[in-house]
N, C-alpha and C. Protein backbone atom coordinates (compact mmCIF):
# COMPACT_ATOMS: atom_id res chain seq x y z
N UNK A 1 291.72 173.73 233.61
CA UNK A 1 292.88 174.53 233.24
C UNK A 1 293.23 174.24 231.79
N UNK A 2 293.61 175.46 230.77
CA UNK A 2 294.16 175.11 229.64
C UNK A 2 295.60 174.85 229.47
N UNK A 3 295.44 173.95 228.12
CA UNK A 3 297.12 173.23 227.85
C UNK A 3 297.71 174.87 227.65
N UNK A 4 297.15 175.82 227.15
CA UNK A 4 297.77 177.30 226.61
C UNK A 4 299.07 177.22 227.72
N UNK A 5 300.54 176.88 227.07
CA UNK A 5 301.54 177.84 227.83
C UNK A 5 302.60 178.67 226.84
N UNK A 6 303.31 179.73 227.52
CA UNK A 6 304.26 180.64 226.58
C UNK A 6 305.27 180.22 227.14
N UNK A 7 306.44 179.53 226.65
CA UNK A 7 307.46 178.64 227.25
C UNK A 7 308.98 180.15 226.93
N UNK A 8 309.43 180.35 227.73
CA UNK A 8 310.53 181.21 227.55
C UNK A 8 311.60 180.94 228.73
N UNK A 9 312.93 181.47 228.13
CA UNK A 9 314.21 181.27 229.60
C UNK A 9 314.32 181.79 230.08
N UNK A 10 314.99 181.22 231.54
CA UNK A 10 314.61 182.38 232.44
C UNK A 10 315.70 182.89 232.91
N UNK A 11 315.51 184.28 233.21
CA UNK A 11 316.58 184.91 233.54
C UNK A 11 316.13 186.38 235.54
N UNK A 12 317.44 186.88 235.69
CA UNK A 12 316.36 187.79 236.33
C UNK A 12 316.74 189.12 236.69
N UNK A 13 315.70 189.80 237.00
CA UNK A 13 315.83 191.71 237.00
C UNK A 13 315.16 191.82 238.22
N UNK A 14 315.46 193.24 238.85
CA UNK A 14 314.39 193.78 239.94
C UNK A 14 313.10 193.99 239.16
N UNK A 15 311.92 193.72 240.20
CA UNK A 15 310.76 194.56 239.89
C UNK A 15 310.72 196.01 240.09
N UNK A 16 309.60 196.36 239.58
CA UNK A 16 309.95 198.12 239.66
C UNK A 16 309.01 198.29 240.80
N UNK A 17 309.42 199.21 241.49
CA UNK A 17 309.03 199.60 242.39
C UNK A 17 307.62 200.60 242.33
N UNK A 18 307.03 201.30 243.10
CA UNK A 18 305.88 202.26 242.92
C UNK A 18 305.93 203.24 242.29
N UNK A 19 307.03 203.97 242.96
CA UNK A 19 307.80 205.23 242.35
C UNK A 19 308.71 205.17 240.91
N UNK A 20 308.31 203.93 240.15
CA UNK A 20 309.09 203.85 238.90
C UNK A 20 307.79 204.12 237.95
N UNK A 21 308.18 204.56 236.94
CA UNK A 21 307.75 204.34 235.96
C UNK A 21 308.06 203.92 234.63
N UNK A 22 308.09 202.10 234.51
CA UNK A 22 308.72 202.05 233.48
C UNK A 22 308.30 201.93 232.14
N UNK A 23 309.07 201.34 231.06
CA UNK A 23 309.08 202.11 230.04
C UNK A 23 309.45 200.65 228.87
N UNK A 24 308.60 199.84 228.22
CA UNK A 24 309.35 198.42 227.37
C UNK A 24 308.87 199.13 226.44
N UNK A 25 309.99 198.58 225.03
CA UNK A 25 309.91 198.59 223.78
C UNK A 25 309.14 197.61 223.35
N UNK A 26 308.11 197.26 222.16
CA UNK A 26 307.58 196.43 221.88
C UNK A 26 308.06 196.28 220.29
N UNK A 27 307.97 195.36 219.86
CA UNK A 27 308.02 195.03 218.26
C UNK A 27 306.49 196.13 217.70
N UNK A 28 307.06 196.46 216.26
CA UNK A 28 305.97 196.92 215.60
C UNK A 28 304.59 196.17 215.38
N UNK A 29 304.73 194.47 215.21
CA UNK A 29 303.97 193.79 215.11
C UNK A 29 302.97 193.66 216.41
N UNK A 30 303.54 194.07 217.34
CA UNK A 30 303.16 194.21 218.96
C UNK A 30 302.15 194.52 219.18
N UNK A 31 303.10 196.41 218.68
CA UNK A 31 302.60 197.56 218.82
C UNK A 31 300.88 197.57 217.96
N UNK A 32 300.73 196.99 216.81
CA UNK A 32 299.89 197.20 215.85
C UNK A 32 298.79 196.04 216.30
N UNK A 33 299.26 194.82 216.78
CA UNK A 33 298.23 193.89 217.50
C UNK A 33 297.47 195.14 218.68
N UNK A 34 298.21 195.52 219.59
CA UNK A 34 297.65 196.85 220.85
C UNK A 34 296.90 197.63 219.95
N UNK A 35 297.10 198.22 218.85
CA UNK A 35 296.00 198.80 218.34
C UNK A 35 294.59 198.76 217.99
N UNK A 36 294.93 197.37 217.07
CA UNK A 36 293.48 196.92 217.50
C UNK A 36 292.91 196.67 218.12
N UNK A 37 293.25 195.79 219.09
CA UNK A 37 292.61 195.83 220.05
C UNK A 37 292.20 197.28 221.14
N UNK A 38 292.93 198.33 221.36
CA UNK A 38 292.51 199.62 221.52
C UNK A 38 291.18 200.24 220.80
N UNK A 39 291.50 200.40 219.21
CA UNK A 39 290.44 200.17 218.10
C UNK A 39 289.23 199.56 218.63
N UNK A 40 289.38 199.18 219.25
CA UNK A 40 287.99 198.25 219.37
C UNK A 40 287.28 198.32 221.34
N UNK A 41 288.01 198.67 222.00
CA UNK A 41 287.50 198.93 223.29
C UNK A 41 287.70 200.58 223.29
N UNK A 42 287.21 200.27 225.06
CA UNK A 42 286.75 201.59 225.62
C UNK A 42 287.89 201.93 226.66
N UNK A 43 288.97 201.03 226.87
CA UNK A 43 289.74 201.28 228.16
C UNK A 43 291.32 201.88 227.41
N UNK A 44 291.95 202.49 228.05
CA UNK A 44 293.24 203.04 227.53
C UNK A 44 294.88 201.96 226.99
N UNK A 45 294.76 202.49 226.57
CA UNK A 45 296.57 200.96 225.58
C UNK A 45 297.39 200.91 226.79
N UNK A 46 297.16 201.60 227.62
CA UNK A 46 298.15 201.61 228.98
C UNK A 46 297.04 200.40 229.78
N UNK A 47 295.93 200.56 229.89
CA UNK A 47 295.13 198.90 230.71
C UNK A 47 295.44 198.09 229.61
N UNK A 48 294.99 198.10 228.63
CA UNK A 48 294.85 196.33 227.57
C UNK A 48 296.32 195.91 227.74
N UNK A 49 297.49 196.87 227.27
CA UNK A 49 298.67 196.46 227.57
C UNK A 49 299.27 195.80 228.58
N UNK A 50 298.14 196.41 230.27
CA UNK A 50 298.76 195.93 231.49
C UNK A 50 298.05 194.60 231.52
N UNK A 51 296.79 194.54 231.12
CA UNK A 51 295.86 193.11 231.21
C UNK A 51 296.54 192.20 230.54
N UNK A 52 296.92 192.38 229.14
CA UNK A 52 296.90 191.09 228.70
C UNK A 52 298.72 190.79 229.17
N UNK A 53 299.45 191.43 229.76
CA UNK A 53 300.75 190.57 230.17
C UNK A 53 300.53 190.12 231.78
N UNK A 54 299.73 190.31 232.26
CA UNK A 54 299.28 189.97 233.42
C UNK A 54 298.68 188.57 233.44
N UNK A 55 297.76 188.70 232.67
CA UNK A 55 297.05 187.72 231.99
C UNK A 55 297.61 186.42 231.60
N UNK A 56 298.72 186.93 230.70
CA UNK A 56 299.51 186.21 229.69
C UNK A 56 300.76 185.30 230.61
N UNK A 57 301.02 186.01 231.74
CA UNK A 57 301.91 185.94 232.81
C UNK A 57 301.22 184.46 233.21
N UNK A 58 300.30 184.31 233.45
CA UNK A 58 299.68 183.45 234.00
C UNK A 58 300.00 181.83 233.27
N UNK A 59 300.66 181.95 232.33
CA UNK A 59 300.78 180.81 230.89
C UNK A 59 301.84 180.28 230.83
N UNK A 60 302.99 181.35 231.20
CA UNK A 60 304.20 181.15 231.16
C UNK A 60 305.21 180.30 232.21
N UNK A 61 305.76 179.21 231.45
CA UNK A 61 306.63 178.10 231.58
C UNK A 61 307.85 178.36 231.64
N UNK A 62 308.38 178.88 232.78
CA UNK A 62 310.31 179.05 232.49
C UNK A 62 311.21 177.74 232.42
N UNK A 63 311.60 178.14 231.33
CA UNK A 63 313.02 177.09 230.88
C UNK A 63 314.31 177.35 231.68
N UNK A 64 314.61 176.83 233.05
CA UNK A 64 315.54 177.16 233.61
C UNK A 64 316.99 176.03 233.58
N UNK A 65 318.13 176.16 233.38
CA UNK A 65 318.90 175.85 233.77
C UNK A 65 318.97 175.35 234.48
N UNK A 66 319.61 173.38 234.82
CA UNK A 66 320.11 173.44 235.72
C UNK A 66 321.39 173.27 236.03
């Protein structure tokens, strides 16, 4: 296993359901990292986008309150 974690606080929301379709804002710097990487594959900014927070999900360390 890698030391890689994304340490953030935690807070909480519903998940979206099937019938949602939602909708995050990203920073421009985000947005323009997704490009290249788009730029450079074969799969749509709607998969790389869903992979790598899925992915990335996997890293993340919540800072909770106690």
């Amino acid at each position: 296993m890698s030391d890689f974690e994304i340490r953030i606080p935690a807070r909480k929301k519903q998940p979206a359901t099937d019938k949602d379709n939602p909708v995050v804002k990203v920073s421009s710097e985000a947005y323009n990292a997704l490009v290249e990487i788009y730029n450079e594959s074969t799969i749509s900014m709607k998969d790389i986008a869903s992979l790598l927070i899925v992915e990335g999900s996997k890293h993340v360390v919540y800072d909770k309150e106690d």
